[in-house]
C-alpha atoms as a PDB file:
ATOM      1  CA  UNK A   1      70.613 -66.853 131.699  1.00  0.00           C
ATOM      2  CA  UNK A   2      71.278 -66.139 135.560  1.00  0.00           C
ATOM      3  CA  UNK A   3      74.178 -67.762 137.143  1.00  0.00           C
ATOM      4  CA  UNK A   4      74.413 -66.531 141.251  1.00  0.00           C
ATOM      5  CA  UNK A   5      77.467 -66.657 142.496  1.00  0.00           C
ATOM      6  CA  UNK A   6      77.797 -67.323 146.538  1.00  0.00           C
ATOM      7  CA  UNK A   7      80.116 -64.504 147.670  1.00  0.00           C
ATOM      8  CA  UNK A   8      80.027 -63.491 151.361  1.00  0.00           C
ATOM      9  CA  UNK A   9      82.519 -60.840 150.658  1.00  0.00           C
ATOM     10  CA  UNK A  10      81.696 -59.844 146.821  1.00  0.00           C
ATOM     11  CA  UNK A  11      85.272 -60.635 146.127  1.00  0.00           C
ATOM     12  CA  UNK A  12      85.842 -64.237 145.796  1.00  0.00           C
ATOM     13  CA  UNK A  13      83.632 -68.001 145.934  1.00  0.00           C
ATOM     14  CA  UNK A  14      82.483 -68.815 149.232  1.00  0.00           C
ATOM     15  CA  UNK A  15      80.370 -71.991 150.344  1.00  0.00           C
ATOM     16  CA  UNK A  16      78.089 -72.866 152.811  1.00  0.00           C
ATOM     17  CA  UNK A  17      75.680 -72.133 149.943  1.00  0.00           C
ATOM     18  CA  UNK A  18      72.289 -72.250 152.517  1.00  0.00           C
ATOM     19  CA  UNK A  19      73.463 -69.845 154.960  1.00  0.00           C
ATOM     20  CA  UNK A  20      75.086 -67.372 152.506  1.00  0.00           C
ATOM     21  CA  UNK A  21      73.095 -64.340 151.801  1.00  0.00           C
ATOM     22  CA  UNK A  22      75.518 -62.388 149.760  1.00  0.00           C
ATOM     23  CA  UNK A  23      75.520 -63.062 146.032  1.00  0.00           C
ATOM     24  CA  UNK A  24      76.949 -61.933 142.631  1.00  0.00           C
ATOM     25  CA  UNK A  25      74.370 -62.485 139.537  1.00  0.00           C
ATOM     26  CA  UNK A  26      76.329 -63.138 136.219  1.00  0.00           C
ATOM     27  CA  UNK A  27      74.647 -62.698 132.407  1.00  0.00           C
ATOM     28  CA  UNK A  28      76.060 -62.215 129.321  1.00  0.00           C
ATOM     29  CA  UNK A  29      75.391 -59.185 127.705  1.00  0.00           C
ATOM     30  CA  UNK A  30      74.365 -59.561 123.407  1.00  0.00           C
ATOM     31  CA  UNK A  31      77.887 -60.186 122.281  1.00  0.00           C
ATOM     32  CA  UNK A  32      78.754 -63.185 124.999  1.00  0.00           C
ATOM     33  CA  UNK A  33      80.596 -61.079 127.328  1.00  0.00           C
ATOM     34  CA  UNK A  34      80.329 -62.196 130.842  1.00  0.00           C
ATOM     35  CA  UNK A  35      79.010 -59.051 132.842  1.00  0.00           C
ATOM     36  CA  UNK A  36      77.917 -58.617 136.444  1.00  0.00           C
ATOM     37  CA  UNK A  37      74.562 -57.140 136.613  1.00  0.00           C
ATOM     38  CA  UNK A  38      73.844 -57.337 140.003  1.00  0.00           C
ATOM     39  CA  UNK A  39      74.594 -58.094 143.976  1.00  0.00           C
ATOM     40  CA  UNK A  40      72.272 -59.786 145.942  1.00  0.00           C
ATOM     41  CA  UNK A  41      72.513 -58.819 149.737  1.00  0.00           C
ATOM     42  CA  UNK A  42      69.512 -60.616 151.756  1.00  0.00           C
ATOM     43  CA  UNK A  43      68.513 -60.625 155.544  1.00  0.00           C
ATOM     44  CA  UNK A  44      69.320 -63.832 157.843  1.00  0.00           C
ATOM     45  CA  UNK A  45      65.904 -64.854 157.371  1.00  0.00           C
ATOM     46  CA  UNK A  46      66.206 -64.701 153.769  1.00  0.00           C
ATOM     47  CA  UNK A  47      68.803 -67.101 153.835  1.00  0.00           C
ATOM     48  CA  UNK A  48      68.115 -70.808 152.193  1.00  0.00           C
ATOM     49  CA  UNK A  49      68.614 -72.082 155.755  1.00  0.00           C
ATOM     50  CA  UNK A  50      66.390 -70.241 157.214  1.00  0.00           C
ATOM     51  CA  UNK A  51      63.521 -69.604 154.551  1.00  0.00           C
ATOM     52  CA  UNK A  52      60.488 -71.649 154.506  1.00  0.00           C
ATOM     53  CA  UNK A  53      58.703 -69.505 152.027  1.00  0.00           C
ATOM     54  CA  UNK A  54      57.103 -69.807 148.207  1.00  0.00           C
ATOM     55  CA  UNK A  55      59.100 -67.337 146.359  1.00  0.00           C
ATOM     56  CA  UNK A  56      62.802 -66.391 147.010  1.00  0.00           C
ATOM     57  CA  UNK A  57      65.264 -64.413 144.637  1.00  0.00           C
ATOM     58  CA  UNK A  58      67.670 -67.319 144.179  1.00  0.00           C
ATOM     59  CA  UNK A  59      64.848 -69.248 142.436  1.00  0.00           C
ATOM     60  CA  UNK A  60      65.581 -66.375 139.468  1.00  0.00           C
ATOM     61  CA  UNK A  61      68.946 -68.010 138.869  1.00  0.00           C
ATOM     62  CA  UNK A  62      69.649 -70.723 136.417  1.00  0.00           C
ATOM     63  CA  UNK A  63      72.567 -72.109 137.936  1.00  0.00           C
ATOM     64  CA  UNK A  64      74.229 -71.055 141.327  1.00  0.00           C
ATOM     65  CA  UNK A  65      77.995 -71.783 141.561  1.00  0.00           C
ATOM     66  CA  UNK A  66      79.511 -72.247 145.331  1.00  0.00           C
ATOM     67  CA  UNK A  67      82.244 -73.412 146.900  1.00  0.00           C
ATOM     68  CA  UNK A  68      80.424 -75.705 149.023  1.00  0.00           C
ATOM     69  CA  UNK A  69      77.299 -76.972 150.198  1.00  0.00           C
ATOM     70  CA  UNK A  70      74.816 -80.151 151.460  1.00  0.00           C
ATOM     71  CA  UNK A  71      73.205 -82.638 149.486  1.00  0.00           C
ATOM     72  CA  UNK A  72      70.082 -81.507 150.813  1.00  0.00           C
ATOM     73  CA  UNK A  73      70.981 -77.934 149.478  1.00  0.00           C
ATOM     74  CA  UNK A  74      71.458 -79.164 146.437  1.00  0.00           C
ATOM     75  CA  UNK A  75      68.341 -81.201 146.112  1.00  0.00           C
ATOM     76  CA  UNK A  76      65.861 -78.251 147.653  1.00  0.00           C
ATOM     77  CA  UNK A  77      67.362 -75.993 144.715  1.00  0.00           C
ATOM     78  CA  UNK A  78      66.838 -78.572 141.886  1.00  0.00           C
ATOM     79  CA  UNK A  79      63.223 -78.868 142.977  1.00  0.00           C
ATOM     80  CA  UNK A  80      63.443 -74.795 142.996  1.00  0.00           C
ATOM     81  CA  UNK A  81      64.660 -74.701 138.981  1.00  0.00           C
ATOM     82  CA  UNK A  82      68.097 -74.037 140.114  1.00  0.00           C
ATOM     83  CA  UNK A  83      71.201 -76.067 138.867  1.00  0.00           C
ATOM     84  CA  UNK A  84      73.578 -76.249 141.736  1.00  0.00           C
ATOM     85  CA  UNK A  85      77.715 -76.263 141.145  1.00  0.00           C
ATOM     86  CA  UNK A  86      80.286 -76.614 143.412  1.00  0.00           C
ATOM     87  CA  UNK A  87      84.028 -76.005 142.886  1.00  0.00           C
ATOM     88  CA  UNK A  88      87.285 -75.019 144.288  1.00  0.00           C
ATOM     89  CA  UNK A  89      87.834 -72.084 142.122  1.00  0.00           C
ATOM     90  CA  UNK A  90      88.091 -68.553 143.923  1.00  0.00           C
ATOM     91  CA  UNK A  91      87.294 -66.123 141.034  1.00  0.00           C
ATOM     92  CA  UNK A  92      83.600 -65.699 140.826  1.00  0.00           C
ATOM     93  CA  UNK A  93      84.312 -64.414 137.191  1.00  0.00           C
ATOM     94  CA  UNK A  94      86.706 -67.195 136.153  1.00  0.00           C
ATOM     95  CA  UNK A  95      83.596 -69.767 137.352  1.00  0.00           C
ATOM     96  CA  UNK A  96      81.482 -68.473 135.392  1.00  0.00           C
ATOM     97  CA  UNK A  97      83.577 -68.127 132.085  1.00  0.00           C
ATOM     98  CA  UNK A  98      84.521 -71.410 132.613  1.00  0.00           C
ATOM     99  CA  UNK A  99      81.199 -72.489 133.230  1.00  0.00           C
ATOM    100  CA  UNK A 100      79.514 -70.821 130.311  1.00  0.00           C
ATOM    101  CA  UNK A 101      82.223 -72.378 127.706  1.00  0.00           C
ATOM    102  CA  UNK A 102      81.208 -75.961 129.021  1.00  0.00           C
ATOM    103  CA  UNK A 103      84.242 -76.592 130.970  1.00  0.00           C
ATOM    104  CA  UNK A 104      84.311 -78.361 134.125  1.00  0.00           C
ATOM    105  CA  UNK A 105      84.856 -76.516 137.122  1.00  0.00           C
ATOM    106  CA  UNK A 106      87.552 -78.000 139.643  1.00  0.00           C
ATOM    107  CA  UNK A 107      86.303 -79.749 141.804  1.00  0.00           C
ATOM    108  CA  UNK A 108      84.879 -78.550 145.305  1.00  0.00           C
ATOM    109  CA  UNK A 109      86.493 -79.817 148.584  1.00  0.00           C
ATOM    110  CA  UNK A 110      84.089 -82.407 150.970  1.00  0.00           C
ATOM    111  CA  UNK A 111      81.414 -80.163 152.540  1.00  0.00           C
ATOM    112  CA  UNK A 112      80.932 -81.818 155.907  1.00  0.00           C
ATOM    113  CA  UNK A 113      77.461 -80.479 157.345  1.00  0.00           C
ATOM    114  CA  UNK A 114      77.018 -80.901 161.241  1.00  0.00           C
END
């Protein structure tokens, strides 16, 4: 499994999920520990916002956590294969622990798009 992580600075959770283009990709290596095995870094017309393509590299994730993003967002990724979640929490790594051990995440604050 692939969980993305939205992380404009590689540190912490960011949102506005379509125009990020900085990611951390999560697995679990074969004895359940959480590992990073990669960073996404994509051009500005890689970004969800702006692509309008087939194939993109966030439709290899299973589930991208962010700290924020559109309904529409949401509903372009579910048609992509990818499970979109939204919370508050800052710790990319917490998220995903969390995540994987079928706890809720807290909750993400209103994402006003305009």
């Amino acid at each position: 499994m692939k969980i993305g992580v939205t992380s404009q600075n590689f540190k912490t959770i960011t949102g506005h999920a379509g125009k990020t283009r900085r990611f951390l990709i999560y697995s679990q290596d074969e004895r359940g520990n959480i590992i990073e095995i990669e960073r996404l870094y994509l051009p500005k017309a890689m970004s969800m916002h702006e692509f309008r393509g087939d194939r993109h590299p966030i439709d290899e994730f299973d589930i991208l956590i962010t700290a924020g993003c559109g309904d529409g967002f949401s509903r372009r990724m579910a048609s992509r294969g990818v499970k979109v979640v939204t919370t508050s929490e800052v710790d990319p790594k917490v998220a995903v622990s969390l995540l994987l051990a079928g706890v809720s995440l807290p909750p993400a604050q209103p994402h006003e798009h305009g």
